[in-house]
C-alpha atoms as a PDB file:
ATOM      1  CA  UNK A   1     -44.293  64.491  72.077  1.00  0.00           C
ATOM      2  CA  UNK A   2     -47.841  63.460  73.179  1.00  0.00           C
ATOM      3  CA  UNK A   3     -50.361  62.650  70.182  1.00  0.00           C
ATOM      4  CA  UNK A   4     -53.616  61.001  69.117  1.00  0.00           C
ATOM      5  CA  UNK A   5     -53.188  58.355  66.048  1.00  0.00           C
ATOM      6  CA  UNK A   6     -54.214  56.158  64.132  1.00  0.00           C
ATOM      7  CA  UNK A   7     -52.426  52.813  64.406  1.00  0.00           C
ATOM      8  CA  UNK A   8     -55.080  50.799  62.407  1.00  0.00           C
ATOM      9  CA  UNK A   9     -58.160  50.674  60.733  1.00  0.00           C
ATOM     10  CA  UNK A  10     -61.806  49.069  61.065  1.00  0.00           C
ATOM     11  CA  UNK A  11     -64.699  50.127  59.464  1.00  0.00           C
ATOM     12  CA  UNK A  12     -66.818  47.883  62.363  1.00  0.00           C
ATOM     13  CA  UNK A  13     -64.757  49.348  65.329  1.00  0.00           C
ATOM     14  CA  UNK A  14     -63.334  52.402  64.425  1.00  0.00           C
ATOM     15  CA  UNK A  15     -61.528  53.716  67.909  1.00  0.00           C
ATOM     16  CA  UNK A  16     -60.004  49.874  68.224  1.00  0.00           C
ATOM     17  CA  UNK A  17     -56.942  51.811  65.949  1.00  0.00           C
ATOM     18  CA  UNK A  18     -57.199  55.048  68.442  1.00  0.00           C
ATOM     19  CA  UNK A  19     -54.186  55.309  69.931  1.00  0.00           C
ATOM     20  CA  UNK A  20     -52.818  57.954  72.440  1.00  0.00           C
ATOM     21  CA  UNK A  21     -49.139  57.991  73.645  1.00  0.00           C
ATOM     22  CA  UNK A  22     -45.892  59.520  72.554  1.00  0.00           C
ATOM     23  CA  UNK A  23     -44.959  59.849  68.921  1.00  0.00           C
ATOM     24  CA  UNK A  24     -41.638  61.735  67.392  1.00  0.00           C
ATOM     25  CA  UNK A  25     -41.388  65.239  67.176  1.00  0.00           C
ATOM     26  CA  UNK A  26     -42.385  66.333  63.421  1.00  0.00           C
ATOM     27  CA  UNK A  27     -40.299  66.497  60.165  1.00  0.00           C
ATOM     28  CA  UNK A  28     -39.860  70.190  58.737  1.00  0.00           C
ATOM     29  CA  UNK A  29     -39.519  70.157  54.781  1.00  0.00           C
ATOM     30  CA  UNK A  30     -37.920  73.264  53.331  1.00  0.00           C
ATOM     31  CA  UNK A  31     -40.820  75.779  52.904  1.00  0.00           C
ATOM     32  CA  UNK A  32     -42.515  74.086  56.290  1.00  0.00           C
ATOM     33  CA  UNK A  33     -42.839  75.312  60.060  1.00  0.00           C
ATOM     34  CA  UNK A  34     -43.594  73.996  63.256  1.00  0.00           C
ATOM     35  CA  UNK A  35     -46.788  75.383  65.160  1.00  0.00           C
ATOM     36  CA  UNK A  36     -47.064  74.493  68.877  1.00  0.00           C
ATOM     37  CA  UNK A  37     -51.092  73.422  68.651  1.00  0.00           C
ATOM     38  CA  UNK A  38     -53.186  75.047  71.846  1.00  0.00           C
ATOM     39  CA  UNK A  39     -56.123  73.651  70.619  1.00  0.00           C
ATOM     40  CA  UNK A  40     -57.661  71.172  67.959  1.00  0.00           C
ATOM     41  CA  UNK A  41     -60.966  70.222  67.108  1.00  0.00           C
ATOM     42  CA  UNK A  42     -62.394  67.058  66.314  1.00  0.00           C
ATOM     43  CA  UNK A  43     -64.031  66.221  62.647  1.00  0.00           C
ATOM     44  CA  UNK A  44     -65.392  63.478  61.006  1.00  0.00           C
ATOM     45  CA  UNK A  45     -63.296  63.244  59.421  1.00  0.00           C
ATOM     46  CA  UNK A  46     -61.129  62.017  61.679  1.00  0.00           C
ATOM     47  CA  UNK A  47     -63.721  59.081  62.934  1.00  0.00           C
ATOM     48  CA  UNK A  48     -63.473  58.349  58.846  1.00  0.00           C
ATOM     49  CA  UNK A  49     -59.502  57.474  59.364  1.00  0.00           C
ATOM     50  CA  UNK A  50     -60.207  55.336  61.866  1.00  0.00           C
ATOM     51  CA  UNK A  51     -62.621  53.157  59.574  1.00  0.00           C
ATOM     52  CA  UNK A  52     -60.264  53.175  56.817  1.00  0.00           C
ATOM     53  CA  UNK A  53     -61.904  55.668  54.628  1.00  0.00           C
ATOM     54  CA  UNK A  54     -59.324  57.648  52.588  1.00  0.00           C
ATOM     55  CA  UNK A  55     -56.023  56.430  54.057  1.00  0.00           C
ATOM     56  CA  UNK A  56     -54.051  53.555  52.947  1.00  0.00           C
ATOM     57  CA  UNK A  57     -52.492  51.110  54.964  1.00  0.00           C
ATOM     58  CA  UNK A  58     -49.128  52.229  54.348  1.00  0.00           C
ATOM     59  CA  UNK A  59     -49.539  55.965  55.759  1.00  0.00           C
ATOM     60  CA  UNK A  60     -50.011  54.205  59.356  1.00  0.00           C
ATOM     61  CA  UNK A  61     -49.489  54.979  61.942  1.00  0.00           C
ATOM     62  CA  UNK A  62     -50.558  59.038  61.305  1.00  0.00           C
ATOM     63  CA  UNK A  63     -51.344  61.253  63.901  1.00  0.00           C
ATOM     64  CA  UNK A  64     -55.103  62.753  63.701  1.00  0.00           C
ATOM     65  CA  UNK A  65     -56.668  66.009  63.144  1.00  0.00           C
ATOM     66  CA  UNK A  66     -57.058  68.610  60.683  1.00  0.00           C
ATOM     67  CA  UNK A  67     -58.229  71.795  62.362  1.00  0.00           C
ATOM     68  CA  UNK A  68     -55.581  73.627  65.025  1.00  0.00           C
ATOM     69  CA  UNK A  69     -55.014  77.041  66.524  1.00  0.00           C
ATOM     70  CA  UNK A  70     -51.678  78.039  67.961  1.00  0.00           C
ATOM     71  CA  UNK A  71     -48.168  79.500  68.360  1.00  0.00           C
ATOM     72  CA  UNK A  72     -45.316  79.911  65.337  1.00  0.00           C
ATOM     73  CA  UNK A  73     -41.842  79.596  65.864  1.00  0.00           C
ATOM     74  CA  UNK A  74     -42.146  83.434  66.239  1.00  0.00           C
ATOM     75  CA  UNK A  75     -44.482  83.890  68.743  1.00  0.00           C
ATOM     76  CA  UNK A  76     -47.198  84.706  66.751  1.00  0.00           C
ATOM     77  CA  UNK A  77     -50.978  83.209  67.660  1.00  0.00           C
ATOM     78  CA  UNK A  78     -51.853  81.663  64.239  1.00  0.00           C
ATOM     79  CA  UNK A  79     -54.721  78.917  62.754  1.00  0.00           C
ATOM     80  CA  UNK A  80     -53.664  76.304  60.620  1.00  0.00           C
ATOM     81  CA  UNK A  81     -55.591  76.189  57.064  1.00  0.00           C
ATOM     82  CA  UNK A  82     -55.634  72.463  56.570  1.00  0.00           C
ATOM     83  CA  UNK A  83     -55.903  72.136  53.027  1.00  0.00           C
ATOM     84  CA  UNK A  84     -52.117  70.909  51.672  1.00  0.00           C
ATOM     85  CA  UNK A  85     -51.700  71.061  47.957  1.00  0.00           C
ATOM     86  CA  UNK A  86     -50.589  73.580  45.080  1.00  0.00           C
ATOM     87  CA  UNK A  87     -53.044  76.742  44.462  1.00  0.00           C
ATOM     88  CA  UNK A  88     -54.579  75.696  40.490  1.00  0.00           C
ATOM     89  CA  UNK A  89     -55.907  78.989  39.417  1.00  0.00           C
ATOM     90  CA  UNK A  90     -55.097  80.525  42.837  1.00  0.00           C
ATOM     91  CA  UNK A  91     -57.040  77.502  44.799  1.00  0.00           C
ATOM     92  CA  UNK A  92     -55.311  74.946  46.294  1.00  0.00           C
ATOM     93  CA  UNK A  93     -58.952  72.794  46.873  1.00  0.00           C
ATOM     94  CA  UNK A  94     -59.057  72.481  43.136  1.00  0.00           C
ATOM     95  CA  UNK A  95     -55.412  70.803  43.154  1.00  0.00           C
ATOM     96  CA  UNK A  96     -56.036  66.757  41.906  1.00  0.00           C
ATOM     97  CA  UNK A  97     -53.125  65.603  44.804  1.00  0.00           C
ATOM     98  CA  UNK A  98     -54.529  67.973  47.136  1.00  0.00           C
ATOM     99  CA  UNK A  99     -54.789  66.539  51.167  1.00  0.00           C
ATOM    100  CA  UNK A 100     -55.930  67.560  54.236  1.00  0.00           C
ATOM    101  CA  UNK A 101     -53.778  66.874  57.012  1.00  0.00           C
ATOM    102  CA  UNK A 102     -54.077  63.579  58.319  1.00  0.00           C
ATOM    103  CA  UNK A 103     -54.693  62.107  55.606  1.00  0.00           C
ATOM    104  CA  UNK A 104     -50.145  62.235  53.797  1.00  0.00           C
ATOM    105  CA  UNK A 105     -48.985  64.273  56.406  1.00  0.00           C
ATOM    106  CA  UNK A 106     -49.611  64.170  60.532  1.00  0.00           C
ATOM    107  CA  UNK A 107     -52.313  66.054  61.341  1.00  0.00           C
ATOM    108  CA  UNK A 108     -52.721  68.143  64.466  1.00  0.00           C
ATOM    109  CA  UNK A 109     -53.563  66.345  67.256  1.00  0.00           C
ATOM    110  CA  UNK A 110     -49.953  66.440  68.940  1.00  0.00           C
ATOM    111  CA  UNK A 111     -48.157  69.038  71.120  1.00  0.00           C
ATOM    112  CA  UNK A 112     -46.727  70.411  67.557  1.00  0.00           C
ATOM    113  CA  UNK A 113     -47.845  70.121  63.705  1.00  0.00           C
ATOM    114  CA  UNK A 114     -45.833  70.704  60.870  1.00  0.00           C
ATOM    115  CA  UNK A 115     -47.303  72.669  58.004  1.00  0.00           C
ATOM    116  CA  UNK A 116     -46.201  74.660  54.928  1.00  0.00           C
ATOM    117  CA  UNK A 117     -45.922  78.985  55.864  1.00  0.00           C
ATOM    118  CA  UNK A 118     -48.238  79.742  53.702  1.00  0.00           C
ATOM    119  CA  UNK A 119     -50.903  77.671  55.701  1.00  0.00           C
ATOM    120  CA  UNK A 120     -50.632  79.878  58.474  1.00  0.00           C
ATOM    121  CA  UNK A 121     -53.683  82.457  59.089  1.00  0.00           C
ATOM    122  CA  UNK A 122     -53.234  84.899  61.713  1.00  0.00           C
ATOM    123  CA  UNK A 123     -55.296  84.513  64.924  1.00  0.00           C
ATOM    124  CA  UNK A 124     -57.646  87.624  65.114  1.00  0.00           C
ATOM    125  CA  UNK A 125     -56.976  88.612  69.028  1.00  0.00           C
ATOM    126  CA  UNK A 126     -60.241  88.707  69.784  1.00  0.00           C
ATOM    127  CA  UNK A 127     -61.033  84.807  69.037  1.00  0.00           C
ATOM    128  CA  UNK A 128     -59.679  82.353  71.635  1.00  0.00           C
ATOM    129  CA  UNK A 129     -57.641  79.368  70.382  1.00  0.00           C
ATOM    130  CA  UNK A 130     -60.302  77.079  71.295  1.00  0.00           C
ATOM    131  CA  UNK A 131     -62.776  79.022  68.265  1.00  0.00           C
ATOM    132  CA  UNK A 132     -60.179  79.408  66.403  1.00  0.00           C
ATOM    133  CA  UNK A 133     -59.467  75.614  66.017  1.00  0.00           C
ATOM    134  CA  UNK A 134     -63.415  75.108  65.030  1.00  0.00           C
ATOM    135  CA  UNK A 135     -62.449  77.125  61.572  1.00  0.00           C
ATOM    136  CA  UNK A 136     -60.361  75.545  59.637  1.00  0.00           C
ATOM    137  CA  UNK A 137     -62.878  72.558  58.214  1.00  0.00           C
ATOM    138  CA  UNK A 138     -66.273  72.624  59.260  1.00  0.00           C
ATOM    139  CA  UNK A 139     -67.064  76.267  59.528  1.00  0.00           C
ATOM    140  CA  UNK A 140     -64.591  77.302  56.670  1.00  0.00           C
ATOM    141  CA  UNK A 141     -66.823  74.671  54.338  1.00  0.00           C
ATOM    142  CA  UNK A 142     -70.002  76.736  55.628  1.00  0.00           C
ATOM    143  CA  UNK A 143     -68.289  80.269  54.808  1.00  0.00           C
ATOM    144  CA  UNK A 144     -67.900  78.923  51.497  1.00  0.00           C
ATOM    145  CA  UNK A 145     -70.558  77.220  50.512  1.00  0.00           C
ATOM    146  CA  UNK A 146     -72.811  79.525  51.522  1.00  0.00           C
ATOM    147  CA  UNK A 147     -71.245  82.753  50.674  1.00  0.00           C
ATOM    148  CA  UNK A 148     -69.366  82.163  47.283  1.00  0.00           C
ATOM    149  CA  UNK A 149     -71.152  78.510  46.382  1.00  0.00           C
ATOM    150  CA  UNK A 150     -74.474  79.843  46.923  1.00  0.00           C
ATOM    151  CA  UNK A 151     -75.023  82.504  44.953  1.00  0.00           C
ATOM    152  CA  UNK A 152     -77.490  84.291  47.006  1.00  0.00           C
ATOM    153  CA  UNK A 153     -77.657  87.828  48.208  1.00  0.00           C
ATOM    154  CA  UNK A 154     -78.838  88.403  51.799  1.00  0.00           C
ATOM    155  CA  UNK A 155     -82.062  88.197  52.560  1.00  0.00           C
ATOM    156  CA  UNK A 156     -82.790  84.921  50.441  1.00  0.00           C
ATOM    157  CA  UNK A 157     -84.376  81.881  51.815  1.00  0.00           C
ATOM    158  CA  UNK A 158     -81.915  79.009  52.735  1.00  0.00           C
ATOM    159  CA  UNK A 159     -82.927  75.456  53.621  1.00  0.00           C
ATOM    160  CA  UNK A 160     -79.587  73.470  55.885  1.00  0.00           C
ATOM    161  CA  UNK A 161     -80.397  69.942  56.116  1.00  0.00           C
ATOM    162  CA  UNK A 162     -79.685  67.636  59.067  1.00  0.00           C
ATOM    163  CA  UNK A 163     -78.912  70.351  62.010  1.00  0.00           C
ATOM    164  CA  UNK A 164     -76.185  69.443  65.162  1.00  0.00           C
ATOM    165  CA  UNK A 165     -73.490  68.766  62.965  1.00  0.00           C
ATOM    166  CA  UNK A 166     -70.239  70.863  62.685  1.00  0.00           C
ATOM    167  CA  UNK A 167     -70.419  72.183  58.985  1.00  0.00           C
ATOM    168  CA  UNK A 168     -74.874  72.624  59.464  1.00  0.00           C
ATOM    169  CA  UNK A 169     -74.369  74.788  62.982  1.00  0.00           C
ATOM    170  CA  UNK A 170     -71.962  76.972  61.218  1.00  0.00           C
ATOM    171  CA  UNK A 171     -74.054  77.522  58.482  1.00  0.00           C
ATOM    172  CA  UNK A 172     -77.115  78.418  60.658  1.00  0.00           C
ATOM    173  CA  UNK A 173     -75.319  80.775  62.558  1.00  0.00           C
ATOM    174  CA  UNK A 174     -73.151  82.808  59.374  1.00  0.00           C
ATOM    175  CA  UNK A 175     -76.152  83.166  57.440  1.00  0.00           C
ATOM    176  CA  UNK A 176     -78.409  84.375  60.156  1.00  0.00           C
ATOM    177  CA  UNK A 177     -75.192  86.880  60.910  1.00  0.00           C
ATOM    178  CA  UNK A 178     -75.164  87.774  57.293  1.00  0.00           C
ATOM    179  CA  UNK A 179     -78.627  88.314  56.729  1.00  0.00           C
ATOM    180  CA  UNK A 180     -80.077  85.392  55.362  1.00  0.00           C
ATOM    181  CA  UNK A 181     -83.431  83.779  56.220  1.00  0.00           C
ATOM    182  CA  UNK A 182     -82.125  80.156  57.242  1.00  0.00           C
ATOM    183  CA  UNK A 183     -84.298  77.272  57.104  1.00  0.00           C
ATOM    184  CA  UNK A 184     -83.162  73.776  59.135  1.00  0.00           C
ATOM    185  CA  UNK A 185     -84.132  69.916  59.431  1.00  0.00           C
ATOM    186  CA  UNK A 186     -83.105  67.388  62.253  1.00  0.00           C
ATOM    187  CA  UNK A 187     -84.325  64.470  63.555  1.00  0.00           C
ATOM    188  CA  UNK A 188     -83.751  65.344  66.969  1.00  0.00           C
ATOM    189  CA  UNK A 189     -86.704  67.654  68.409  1.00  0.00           C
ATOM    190  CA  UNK A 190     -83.693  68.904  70.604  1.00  0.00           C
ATOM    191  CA  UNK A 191     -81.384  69.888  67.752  1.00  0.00           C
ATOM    192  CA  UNK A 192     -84.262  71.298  66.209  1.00  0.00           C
ATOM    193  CA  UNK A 193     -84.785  73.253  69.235  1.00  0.00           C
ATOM    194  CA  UNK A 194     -81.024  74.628  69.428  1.00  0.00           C
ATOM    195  CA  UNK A 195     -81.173  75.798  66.069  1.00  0.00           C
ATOM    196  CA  UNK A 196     -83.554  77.775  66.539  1.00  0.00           C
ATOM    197  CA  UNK A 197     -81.316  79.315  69.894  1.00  0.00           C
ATOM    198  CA  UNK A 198     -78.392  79.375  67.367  1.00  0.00           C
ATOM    199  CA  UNK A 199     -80.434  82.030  65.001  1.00  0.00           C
ATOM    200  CA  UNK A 200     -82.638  79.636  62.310  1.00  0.00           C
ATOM    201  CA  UNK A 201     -85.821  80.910  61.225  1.00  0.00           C
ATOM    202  CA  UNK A 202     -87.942  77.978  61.269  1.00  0.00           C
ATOM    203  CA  UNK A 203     -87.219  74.218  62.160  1.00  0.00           C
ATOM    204  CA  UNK A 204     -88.849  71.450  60.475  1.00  0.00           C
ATOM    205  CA  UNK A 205     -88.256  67.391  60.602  1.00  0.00           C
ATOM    206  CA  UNK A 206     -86.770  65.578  57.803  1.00  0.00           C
ATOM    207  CA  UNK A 207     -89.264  65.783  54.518  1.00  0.00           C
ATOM    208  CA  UNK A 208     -91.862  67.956  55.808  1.00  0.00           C
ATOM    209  CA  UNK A 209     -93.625  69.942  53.689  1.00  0.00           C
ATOM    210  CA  UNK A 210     -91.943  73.929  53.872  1.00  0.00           C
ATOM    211  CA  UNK A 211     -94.260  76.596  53.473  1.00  0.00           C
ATOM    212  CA  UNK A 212     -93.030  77.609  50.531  1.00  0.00           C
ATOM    213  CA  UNK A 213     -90.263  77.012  48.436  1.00  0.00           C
ATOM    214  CA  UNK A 214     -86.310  78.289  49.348  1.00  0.00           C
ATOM    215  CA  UNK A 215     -83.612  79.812  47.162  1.00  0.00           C
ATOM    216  CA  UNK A 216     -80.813  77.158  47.764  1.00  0.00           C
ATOM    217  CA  UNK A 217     -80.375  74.091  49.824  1.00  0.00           C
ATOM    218  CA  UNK A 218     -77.401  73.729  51.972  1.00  0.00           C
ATOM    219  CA  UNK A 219     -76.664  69.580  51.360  1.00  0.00           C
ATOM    220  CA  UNK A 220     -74.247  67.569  54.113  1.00  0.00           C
ATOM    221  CA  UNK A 221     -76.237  64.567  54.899  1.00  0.00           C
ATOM    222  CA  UNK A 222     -77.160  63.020  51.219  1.00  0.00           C
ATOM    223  CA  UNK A 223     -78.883  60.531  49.906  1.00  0.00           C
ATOM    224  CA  UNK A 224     -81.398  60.553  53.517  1.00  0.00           C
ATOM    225  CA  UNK A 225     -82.201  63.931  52.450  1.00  0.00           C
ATOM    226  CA  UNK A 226     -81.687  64.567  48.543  1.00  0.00           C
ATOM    227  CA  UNK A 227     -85.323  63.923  47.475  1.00  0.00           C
ATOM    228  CA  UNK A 228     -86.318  66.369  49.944  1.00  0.00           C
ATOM    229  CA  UNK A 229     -83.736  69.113  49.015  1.00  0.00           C
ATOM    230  CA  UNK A 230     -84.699  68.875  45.619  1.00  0.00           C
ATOM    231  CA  UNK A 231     -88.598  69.239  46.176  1.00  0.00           C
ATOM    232  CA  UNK A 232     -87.964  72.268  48.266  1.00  0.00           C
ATOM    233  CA  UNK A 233     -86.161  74.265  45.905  1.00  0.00           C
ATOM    234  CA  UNK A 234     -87.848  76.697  43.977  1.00  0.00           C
ATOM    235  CA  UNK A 235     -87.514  76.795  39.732  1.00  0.00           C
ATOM    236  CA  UNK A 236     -83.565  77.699  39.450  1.00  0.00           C
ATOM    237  CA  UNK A 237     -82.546  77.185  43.114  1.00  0.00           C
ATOM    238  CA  UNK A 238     -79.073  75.549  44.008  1.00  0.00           C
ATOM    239  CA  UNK A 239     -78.217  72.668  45.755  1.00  0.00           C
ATOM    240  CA  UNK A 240     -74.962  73.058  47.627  1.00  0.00           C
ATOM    241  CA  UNK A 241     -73.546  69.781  48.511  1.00  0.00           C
ATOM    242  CA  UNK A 242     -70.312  68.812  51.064  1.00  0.00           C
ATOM    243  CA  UNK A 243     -71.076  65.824  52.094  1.00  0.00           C
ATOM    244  CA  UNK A 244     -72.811  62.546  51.603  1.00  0.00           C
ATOM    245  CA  UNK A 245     -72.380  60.668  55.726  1.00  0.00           C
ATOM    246  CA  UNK A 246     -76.161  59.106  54.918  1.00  0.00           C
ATOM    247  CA  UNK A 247     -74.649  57.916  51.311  1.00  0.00           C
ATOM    248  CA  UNK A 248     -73.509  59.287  47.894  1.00  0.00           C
ATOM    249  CA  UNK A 249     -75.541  57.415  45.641  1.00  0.00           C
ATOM    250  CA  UNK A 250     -79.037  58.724  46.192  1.00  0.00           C
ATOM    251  CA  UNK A 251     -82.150  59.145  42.712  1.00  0.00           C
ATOM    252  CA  UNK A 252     -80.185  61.995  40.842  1.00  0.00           C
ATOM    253  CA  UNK A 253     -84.197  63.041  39.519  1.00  0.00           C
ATOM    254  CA  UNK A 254     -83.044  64.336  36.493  1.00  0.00           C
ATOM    255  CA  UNK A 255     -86.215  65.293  34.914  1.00  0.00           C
ATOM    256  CA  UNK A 256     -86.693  67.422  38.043  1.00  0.00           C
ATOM    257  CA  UNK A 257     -83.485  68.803  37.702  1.00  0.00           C
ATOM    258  CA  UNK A 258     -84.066  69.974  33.734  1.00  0.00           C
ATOM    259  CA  UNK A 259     -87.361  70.694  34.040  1.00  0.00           C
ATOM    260  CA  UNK A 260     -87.075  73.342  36.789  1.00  0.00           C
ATOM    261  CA  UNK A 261     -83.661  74.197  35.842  1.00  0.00           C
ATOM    262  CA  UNK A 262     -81.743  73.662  39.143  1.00  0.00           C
ATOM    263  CA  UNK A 263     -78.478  73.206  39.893  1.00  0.00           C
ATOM    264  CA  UNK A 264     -76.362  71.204  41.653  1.00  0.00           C
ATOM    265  CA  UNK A 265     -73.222  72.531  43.133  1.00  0.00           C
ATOM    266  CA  UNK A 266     -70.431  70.602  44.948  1.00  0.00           C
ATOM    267  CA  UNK A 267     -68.091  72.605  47.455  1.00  0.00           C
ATOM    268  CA  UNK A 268     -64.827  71.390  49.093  1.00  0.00           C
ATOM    269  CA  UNK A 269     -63.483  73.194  51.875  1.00  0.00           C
ATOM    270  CA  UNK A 270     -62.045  76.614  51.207  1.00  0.00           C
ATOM    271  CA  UNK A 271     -58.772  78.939  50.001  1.00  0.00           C
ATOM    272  CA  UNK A 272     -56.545  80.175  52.919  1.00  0.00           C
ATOM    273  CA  UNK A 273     -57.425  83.739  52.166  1.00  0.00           C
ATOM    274  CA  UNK A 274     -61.312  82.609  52.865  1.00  0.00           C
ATOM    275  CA  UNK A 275     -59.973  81.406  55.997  1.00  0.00           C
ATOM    276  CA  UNK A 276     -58.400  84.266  56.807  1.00  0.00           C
ATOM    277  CA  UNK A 277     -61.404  86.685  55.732  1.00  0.00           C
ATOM    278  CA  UNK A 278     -63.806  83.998  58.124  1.00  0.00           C
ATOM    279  CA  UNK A 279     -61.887  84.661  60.770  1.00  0.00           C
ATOM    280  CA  UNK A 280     -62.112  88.448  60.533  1.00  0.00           C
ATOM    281  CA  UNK A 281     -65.917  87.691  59.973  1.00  0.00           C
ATOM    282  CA  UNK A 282     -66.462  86.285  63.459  1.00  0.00           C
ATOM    283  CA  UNK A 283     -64.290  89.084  64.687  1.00  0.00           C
ATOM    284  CA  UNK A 284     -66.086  91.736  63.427  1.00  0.00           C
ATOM    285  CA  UNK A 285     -69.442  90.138  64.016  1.00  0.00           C
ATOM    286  CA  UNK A 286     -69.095  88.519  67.726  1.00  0.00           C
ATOM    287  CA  UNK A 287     -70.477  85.124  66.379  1.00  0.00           C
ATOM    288  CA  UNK A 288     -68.481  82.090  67.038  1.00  0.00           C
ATOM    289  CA  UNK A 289     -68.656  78.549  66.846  1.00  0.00           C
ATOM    290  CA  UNK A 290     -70.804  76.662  68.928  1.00  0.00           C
ATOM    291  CA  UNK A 291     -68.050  74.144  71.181  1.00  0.00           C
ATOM    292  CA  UNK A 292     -70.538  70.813  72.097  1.00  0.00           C
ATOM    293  CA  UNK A 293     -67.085  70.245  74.939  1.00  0.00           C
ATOM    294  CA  UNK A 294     -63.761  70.959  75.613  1.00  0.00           C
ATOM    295  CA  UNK A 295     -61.195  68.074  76.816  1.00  0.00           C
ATOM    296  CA  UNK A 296     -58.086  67.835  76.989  1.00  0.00           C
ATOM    297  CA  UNK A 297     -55.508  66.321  74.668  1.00  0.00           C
ATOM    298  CA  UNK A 298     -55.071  63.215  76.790  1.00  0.00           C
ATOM    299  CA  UNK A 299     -58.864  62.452  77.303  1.00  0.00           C
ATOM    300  CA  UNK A 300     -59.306  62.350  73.309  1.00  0.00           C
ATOM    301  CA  UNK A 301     -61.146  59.087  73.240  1.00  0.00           C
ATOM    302  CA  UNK A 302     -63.852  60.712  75.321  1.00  0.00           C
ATOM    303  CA  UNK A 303     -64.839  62.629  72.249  1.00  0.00           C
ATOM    304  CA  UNK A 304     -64.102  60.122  69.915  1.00  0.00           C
ATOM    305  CA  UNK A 305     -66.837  58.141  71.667  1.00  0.00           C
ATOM    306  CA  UNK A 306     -69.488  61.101  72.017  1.00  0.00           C
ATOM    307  CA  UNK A 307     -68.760  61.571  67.892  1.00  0.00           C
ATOM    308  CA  UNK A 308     -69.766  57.803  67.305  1.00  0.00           C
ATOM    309  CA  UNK A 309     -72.804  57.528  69.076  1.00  0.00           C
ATOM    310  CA  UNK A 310     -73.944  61.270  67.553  1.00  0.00           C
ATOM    311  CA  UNK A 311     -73.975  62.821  71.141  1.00  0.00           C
ATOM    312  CA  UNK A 312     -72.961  66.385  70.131  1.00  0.00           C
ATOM    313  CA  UNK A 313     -74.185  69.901  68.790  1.00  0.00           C
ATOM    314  CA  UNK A 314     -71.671  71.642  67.807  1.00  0.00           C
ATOM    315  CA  UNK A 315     -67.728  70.962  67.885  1.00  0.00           C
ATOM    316  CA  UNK A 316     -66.010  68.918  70.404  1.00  0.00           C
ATOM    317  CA  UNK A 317     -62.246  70.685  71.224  1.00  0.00           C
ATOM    318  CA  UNK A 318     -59.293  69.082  72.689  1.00  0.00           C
ATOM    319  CA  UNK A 319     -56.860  71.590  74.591  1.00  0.00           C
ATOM    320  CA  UNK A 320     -53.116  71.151  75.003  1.00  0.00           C
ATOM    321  CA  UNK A 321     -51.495  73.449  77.402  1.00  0.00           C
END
C-alpha cells in the first residue's frame, strides 16, 4: 500500500527522512482493526518525527500521521482517536506508556491504519472526512483545554496566544461557538486579520498591553509568550498550556504566580468519548475546522514544505481516494 514515512531523522533537514512509496499492508493485533483512511491531516507533530523528536532510531522506518477519518471493515464512516494507551481512571492521556500513533505504531498516512476498536469514533454524517480528519489532535486539544481545562463558564474573557496554528484556530472558533469572549495574538497582521474572520473578539500583537485583564490564557507557543500570558491574567486566572514550539524553559515568575494566586494547568490531548462529544459539537453547531489546503496523499511533501516555512492558517489535509 501507498504511505508517507519516516525513513530517518535530522533535526537540520527534517523532510531529507520524508519518504513516499509503498510500504506493507498493516499488522492487526487481537483487539485491533483496519480502517481504510479517506483523509488525514497533517500535525506538527509529524514535522517533529522527522527531526528526531520523540522517536528512537529503532522504530524506523514508521509511517506518519496521527489524525484520520474513514471506513471500518464494516462499512461504517468512522475517525480515528489517536491516543493509544490503557484508560488510568477512565483516561487513556493520563496512561505513563501512552502514544500517539506514529510515534510505536504506524500512523495514518497510508491507504489503511491499524488501530485498537475502541479508538474508533463514529463519523457524524453531516461532517465530511476531510473535517473529520482535523479532530483527532489539534482541535480535540482545543475542546479540551478550553472546555474541561479551563474552568470557565461562557461568557468569560479568554486570551489564545500565537493565532494560525492548528490547536489556536480551533480554539478561536469553539469558544466563540460556545459563548466565550476570545482574545488572540500573532505576529502576522494577516493571521491577526483571519482571526478576527474566524470569530475572535479582538486581535492584538505579541505583548501588547490588553485592555484589561482575561479569565484564562490559552498557552501553545511558550516561552515567546509566557511573560505575556502571565501579565494578562487577572488575580486567580489559569494558564492552559499544550505546547511549548518557541521553548519549554521560559522565567516560571513565581512570585507572580503566589502572589496573585494563578494557576498553571497543563493539558494533553483528550479521552475518546471527548472526541466523540467534539464531533457532535461541530455537528450540532455548523462550525468546522478551518482546512489551510487539501492534497492528495501522493503530493504529501507539498505540505510538509508549507508546514516548515509556517505558510498556513489552519490545517493542511491529504486525501486518499
Amino acid at each position: 500500500m501507498f504511505a508517507v514515512t519516516a525513513s530517518a531523522t535530522d533535526p537540520n533537514d527534517p523532510l531529507r527522512g520524508l519518504t513516499l512509496g509503498e510500504r506493507p499492508e498493516p499488522k492487526v493485533p487481537d483487539g485491533w482493526t483496519t480502517v481504510t483512511v479517506r483523509a488525514a491531516a497533517l500535525n506538527h507533530h509529524d514535522l517533529w518525527t522527522l527531526r528526531g523528536v520523540g522517536i528512537s532510531q529503532d522504530r524506523l522506518p514508521i509511517i506518519l500521521g496521527c489524525d484520520a477519518a474513514g471506513v471500518d471493515e464494516d462499512g461504517n464512516e468512522v475517525i480515528v482517536h489517536a491516543v493509544i494507551g490503557t484508560p488510568v481512571h477512565g483516561d487513556e492521556t493520563l496512561d505513563p506508556k501512552r502514544s500517539l500513533l506514529s510515534e510505536v505504531y504506524d500512523g495514518t498516512f497510508a491507504e489503511r491504519v491499524a488501530v485498537p476498536r475502541r479508538n474508533l469514533v463514529p463519523k457524524p454524517a453531516g461532517l465530511s472526512f476531510e473535517h473529520a480528519a482535523c479532530l483527532p489532535t489539534a482541535w480535540l486539544t482545543a475542546y479540551r483545554m478550553l472546555f474541561e481545562k479551563s474552568g470557565l463558564e461562557p461568557g468569560s474573557t479568554v486570551l489564545v496566544q500565537g493565532a494560525g496554528g492548528g490547536v489556536a484556530t480551533a480554539l478561536i472558533m469553539l469558544g466563540r461557538a460556545a459563548g466565550y469572549r476570545v482574545w488572540a495574538t500573532s505576529r502576522s497582521e494577516e493571521k491577526r486579520a483571519r482571526a478576527l474572520e474566524l470569530g475572535a473578539d479582538q486581535v492584538f500583537e505579541p505583548g501588547a498591553r490588553l485592555p484589561e485583564r482575561v479569565d484564562a490564557v490559552m498557552e501553545t507557543v511558550g516561552q515567546a509568550t509566557w511573560a505575556h500570558s502571565l501579565k494578562s491574567l487577572r488575580p486567580g486566572g489559569r494558564i492552559v498550556v499544550c505546547g511549548a514550539t518557541s521553548g519549554a524553559v521560559p522565567p516560571a515568575d513565581l512570585n507572580r504566580v503566589f502572589f496573585l494566586q494563578l494557576s498553571v494547568v497543563g493539558s494533553t490531548m483528550g479521552t475518546r468519548e471527548q472526541l466523540e462529544r467534539l464531533a457532535r459539537f461541530l455537528e450540532q453547531t455548523g462550525v468546522r475546522p478551518v482546512i489551510d489546503r487539501t492534497l492528495p496523499l501522493d503530493r504529501a511533501r507539498e505540505g510538509f514544505e508549507a508546514m516548515q516555512r509556517g505558510d498556513i492558517f489552519g490545517k493542511i489535509v491529504f486525501t486518499l481516494q
